[in-house]
Protein backbone atom coordinates (compact mmCIF):
# COMPACT_ATOMS: atom_id res chain seq x y z
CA UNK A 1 2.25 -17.60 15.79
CA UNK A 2 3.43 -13.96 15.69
CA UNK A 3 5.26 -13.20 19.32
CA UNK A 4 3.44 -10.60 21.57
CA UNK A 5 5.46 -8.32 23.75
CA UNK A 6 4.46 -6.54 27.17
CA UNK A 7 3.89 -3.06 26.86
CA UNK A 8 3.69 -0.91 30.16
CA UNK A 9 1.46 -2.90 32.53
CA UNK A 10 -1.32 -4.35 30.89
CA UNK A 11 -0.95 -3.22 27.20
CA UNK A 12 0.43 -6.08 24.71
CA UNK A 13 1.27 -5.35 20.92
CA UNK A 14 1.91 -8.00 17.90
CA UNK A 15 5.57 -7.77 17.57
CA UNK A 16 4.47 -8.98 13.78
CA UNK A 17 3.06 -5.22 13.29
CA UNK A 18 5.91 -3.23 15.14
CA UNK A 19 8.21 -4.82 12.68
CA UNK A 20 6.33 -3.78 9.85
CA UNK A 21 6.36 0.17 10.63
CA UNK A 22 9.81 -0.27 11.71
CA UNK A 23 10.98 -1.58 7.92
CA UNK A 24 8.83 1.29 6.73
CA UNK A 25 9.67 3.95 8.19
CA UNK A 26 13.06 2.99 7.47
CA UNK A 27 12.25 2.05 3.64
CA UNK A 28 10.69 5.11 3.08
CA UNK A 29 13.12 7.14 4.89
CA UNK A 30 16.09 5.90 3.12
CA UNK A 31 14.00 5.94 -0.08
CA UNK A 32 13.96 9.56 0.34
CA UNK A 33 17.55 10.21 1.08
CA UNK A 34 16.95 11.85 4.70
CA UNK A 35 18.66 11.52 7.59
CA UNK A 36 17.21 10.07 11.13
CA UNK A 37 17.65 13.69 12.65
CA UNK A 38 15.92 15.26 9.58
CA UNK A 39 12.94 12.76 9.91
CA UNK A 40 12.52 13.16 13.44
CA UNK A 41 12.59 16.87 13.71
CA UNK A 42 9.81 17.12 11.30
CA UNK A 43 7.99 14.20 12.82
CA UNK A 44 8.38 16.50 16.22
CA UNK A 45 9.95 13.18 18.05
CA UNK A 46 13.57 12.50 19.03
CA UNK A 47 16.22 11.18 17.17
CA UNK A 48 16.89 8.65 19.66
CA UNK A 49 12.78 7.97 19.74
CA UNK A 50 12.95 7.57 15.95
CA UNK A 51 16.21 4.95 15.65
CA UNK A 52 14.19 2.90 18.73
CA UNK A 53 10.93 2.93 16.29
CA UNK A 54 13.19 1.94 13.16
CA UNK A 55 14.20 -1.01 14.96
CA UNK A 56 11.28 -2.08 16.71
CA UNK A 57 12.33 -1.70 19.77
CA UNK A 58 9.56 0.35 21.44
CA UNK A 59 5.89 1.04 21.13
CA UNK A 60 4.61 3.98 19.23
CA UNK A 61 1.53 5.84 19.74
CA UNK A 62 -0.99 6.78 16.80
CA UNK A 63 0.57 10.32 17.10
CA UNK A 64 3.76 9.37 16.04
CA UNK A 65 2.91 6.86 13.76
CA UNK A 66 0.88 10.14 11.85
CA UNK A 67 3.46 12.30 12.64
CA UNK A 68 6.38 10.09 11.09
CA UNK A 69 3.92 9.40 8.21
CA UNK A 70 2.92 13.21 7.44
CA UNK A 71 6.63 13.71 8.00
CA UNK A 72 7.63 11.33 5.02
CA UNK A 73 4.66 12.59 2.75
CA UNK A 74 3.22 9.25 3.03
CA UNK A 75 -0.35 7.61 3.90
CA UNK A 76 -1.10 5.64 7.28
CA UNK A 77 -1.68 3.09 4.67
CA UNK A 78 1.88 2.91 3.17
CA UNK A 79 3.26 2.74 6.91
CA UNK A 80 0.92 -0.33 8.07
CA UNK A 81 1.63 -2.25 4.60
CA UNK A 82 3.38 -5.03 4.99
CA UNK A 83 6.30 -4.14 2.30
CA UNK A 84 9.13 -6.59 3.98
CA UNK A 85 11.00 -9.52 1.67
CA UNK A 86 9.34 -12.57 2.29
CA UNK A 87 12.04 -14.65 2.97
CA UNK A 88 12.78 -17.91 1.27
């Protein structure tokens, strides 16, 4: 069963999914070659902001989740995919 996190007061969010945009932001990032600043001053968000979402340590809204994703050329698609290693 995937573990569920509080968010605010009365939101909750699939850690399961959080994890997944984290790796790909980061994937697609590093695929890339850009830098954490780079990424989040296109993506309009702060660095800081941007190293919490690459390690799935905070919620992100829709708008940042498009804004990352326009920001690395990318579809909403690619950034929801599940692209991790399935470990053995």
């Amino acid at each position: 069963m995937a573990k569920t996190i509080k968010i605010g007061y009365t939101k909750y969010c699939d850690q399961n999914i959080l994890d997944i945009i984290a790796y790909n932001i980061k994937y697609y990032r590093k695929e890339q070659d850009i830098t954490q600043e780079t990424l989040a001053a296109n993506a309009n968000i702060e660095a800081k902001m941007l190293s919490s979402y690459e390690n799935a340590k905070v919620n992100l809204s829709i708008s940042s989740v498009t804004n990352i994703a326009a920001a690395l050329k990318i579809s909403l698609f690619d950034i929801l995919t599940d692209r991790r290693p399935v470990e053995k």
